[in-house]
Protein backbone atom coordinates (compact mmCIF):
# COMPACT_ATOMS: atom_id res chain seq x y z
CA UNK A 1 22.31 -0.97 6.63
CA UNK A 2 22.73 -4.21 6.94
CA UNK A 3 20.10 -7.30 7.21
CA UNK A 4 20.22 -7.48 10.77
CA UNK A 5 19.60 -3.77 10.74
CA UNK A 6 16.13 -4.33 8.84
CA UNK A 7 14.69 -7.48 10.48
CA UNK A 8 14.98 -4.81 14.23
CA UNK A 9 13.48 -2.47 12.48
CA UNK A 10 9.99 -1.38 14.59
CA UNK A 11 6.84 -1.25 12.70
CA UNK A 12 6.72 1.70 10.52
CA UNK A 13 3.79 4.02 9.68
CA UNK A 14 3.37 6.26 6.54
CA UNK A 15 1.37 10.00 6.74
CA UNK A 16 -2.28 9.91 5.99
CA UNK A 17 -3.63 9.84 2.28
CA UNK A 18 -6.61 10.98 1.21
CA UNK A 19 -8.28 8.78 -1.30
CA UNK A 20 -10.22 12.10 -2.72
CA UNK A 21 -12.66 11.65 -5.75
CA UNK A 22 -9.98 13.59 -8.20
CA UNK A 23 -7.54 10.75 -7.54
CA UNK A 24 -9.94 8.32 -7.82
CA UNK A 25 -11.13 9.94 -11.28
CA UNK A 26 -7.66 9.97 -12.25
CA UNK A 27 -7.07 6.17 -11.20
CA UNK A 28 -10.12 5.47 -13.35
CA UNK A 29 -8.87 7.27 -16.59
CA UNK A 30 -5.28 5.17 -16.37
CA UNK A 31 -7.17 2.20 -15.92
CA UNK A 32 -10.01 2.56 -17.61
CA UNK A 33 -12.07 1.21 -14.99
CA UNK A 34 -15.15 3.61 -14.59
CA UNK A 35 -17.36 1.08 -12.84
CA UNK A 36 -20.40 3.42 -11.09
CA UNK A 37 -19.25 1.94 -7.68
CA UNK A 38 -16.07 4.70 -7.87
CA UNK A 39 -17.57 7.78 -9.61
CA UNK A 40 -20.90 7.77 -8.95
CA UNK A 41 -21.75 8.91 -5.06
CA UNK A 42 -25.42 8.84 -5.92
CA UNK A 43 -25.85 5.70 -7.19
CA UNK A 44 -23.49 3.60 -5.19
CA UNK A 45 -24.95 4.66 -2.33
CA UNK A 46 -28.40 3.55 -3.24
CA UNK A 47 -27.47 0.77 -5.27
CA UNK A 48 -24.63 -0.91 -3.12
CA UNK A 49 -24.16 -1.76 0.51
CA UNK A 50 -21.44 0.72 0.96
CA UNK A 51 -23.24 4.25 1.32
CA UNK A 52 -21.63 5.41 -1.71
CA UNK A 53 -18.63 5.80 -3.67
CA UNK A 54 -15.40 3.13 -2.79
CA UNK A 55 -12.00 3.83 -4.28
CA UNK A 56 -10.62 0.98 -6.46
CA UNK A 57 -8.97 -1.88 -4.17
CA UNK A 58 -5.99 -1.47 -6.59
CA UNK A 59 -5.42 2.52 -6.20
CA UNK A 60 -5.25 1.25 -2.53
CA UNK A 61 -2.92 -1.12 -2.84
CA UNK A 62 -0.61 1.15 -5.65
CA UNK A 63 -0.59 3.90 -2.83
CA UNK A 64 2.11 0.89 -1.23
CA UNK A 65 4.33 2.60 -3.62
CA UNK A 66 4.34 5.85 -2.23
CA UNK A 67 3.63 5.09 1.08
CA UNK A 68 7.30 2.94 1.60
CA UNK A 69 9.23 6.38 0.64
CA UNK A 70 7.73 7.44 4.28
CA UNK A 71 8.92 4.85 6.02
CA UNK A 72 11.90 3.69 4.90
CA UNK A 73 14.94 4.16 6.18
CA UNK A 74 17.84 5.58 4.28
CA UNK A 75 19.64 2.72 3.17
CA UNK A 76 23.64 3.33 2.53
CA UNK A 77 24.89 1.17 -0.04
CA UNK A 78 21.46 0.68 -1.16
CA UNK A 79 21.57 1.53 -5.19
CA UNK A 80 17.95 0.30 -6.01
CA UNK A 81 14.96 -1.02 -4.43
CA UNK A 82 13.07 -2.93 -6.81
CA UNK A 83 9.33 -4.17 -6.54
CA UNK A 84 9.05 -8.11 -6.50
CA UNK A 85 5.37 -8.98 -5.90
CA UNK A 86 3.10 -10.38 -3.35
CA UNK A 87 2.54 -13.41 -1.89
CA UNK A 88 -0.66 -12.30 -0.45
CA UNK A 89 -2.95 -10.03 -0.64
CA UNK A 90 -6.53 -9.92 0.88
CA UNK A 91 -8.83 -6.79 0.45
CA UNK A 92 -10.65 -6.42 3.47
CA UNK A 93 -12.76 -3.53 3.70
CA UNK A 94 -13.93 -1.19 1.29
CA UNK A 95 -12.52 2.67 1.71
CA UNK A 96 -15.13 5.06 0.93
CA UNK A 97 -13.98 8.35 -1.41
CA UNK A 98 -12.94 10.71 0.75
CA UNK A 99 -11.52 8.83 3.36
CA UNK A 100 -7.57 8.75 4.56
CA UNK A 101 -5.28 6.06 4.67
CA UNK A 102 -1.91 5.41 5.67
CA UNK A 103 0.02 2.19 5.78
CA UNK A 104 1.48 0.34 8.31
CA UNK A 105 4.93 -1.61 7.71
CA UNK A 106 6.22 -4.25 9.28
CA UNK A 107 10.04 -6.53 7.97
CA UNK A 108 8.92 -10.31 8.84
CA UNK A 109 11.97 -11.42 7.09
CA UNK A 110 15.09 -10.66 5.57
CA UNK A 111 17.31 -12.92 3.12
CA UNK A 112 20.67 -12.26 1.90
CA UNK A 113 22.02 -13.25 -1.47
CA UNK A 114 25.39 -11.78 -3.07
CA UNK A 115 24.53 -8.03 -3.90
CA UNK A 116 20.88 -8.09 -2.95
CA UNK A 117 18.61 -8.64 0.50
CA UNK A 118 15.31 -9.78 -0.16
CA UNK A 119 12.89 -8.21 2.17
CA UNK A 120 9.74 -9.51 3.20
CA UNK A 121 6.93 -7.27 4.47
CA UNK A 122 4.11 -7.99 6.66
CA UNK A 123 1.97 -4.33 5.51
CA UNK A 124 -1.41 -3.51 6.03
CA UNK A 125 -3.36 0.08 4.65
CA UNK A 126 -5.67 1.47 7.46
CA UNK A 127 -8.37 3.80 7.26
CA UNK A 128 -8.77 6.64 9.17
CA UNK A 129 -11.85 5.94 12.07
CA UNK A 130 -12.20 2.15 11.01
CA UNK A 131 -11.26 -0.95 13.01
CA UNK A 132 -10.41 -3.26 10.25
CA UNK A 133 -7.67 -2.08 7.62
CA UNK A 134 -8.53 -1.54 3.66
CA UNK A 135 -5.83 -4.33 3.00
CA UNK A 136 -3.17 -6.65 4.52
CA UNK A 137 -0.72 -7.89 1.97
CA UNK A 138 2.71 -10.23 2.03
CA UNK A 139 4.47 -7.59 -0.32
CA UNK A 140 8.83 -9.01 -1.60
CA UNK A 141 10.83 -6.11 -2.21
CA UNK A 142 14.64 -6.28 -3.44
CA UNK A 143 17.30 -4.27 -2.69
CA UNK A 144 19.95 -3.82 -5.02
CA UNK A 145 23.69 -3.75 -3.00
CA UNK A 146 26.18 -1.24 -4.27
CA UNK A 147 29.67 -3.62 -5.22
C-alpha cells in the first residue's frame, strides 16, 4: 500500500467496546488509579455530576490501540507499525461504566521518508447513544517499510 493508497482511504470505524466495570477494575489495578469516580457507582453518582461511575479518560484513549487492528487495512510491505504520540488530545465527555464505544478513524495526512510513512490521524472515540464523542485526538503512527 502505498501513501497515496492511505491518504483515499474513507473514514474507518472500529466494532463497539464495552467499557464494563471488570475492565475498568482491571485498568485501575495496572494503574493504580482507584479514584471513587471509577469504582464506586454509589458514590459517584451522588457525589459527582455524572450519575455515577466514568471509566478513566486514559483506558479510553488506550482502547486506540485495539481499536486500529479493526480498521486497518492490511498493509503489504508493511513490517511494523509503531506508536508515535499525539499532537492533540482533548477529552470531551465523560463515558459512564457500562457504556460502548468504538472509534472512528480518519488519515489527514501522510508523509514519506526512506523506509517509513508517517501517518497522521484525525480519530475520535464515540459513545454509543451520545452526540458528542468521549475523545478527539491528533494521534502519529509510523510504519515501518520492508527493504
Amino acid at each position: 500500500m502505498s501513501a497515496d493508497d492511505l491518504r483515499s482511504l474513507p473514514a474507518r470505524l472500529s466494532e463497539w467496546v464495552v467499557l464494563d466495570a471488570a475492565r475498568v477494575r482491571a485498568f485501575a489495578d495496572a494503574t493504580e488509579d482507584w479514584q471513587f469516580i471509577h469504582l464506586d457507582e454509589d458514590r459517584a453518582a451522588a457525589e459527582t455530576p455524572f450519575g455515577g461511575a466514568v471509566a478513566h479518560g486514559f483506558l479510553t484513549l488506550s482502547m486506540l490501540s485495539a481499536m486500529s487492528y479493526q480498521v486497518m487495512p492490511d498493509l503489504p510491505g508493511i513490517k511494523a507499525s509503531i506508536n508515535y504520540g499525539f499532537d492533540r488530545i482533548r477529552f470531551v465527555s465523560p463515558v459512564r461504566v457500562g457504556s460502548r464505544i468504538r472509534g472512528r478513524f480518519t488519515v489527514a495526512e501522510v508523509d514519506e521518508a526512506p523506509g517509513r510513512l508517517t501517518v497522521h490521524w484525525d480519530v475520535s472515540i464515540e459513545i454509543e447513544g451520545a452526540e458528542k464523542p468521549a475523545l478527539v485526538a491528533a494521534w502519529i503512527t509510523r510504519l515501518e517499510l520492508e527493504e
